[in-house]
Protein backbone atom coordinates (compact mmCIF):
# COMPACT_ATOMS: atom_id res chain seq x y z
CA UNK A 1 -2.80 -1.91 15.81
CA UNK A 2 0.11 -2.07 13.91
CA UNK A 3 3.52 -2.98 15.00
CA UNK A 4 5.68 0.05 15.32
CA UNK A 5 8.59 -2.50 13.21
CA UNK A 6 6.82 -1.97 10.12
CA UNK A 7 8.29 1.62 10.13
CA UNK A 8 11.72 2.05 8.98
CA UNK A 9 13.57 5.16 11.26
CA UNK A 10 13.04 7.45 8.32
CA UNK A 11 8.82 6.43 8.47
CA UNK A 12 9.06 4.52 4.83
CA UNK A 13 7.00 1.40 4.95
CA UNK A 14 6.52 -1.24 1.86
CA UNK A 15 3.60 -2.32 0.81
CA UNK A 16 2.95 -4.70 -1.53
CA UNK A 17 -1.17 -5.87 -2.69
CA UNK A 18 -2.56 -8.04 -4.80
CA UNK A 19 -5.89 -8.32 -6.55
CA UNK A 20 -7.85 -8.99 -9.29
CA UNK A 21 -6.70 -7.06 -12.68
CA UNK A 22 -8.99 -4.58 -13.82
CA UNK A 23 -9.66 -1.66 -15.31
CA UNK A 24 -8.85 0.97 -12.78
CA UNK A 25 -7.18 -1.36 -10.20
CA UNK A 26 -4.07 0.62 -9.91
CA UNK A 27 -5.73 3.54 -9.75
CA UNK A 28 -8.23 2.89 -6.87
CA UNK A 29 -5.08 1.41 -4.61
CA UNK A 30 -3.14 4.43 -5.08
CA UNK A 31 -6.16 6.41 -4.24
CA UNK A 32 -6.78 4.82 -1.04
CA UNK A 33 -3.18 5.69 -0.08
CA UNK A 34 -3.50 9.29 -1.10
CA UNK A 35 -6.75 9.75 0.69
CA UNK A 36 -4.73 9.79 4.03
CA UNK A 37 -2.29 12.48 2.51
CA UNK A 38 0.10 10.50 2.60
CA UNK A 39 3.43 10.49 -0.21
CA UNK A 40 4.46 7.82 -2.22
CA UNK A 41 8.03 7.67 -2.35
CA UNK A 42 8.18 4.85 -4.91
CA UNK A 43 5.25 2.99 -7.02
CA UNK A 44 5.54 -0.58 -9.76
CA UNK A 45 1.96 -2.78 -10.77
CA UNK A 46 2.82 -5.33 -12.89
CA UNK A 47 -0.64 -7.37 -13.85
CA UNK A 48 -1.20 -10.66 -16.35
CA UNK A 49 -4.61 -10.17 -17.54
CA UNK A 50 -5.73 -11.96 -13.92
CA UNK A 51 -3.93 -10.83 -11.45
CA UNK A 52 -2.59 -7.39 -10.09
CA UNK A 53 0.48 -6.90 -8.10
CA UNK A 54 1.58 -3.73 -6.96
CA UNK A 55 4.35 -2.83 -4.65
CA UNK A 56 4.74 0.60 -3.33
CA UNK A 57 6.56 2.61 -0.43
CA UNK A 58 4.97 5.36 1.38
CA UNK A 59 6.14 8.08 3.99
CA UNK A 60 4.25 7.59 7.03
CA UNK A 61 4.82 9.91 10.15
CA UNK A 62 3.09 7.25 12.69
CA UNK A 63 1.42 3.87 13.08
CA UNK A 64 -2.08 5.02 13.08
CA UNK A 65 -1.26 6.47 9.67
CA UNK A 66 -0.25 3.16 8.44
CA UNK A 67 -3.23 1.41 9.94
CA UNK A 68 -5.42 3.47 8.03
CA UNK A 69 -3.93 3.28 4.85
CA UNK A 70 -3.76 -0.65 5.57
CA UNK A 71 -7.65 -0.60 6.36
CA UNK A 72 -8.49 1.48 2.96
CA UNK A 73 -6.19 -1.28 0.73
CA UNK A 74 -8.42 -4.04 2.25
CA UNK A 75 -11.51 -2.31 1.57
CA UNK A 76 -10.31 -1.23 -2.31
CA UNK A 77 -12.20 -3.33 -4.77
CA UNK A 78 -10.33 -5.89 -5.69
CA UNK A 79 -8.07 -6.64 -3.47
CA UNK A 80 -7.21 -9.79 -2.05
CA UNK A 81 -4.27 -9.59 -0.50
CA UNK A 82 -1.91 -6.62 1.81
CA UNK A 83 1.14 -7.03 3.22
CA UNK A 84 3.72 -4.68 4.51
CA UNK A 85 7.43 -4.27 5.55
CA UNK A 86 9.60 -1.36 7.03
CA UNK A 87 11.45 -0.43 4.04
CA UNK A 88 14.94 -1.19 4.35
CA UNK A 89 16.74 2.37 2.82
């Protein structure tokens, strides 16, 4: 379960992954956060040739929204690492 404090008042949450950089790497992360309809407010990848890091802030309306879209970055290929913060706006 997630912690209702990663949910600012106005339901933005940060999210910031990291993974291996590849072809298609920023598009299969933003996929798995679109596949629970959800809308990304803001969106910046910035990768070396090895490594991927992408930090982006979504509009969730609850915490089981936010667990799922946590669940779907783990399981993006790739990935290595998810964390998250209530966005501070």
């Amino acid at each position: 379960m997630v912690p209702t404090a990663l949910v600012s008042p106005h339901g933005h949450t940060v999210f910031t992954v990291v993974g291996f950089d590849r072809v298609q790497f920023v598009s299969d992360v933003l996929a798995a956060v679109g596949a629970e309809q959800t809308r990304i407010a803001q969106a910046s990848f910035e990768a070396d040739g090895v490594r991927s890091t992408g930090q982006f802030t979504v509009q969730v309306t609850d915490c089981r929204q936010l667990a799922q879209i946590d669940q779907r970055l783990q399981l993006a290929r790739g990935v290595i690492q998810v964390t998250q913060r209530a966005a501070t706006t």
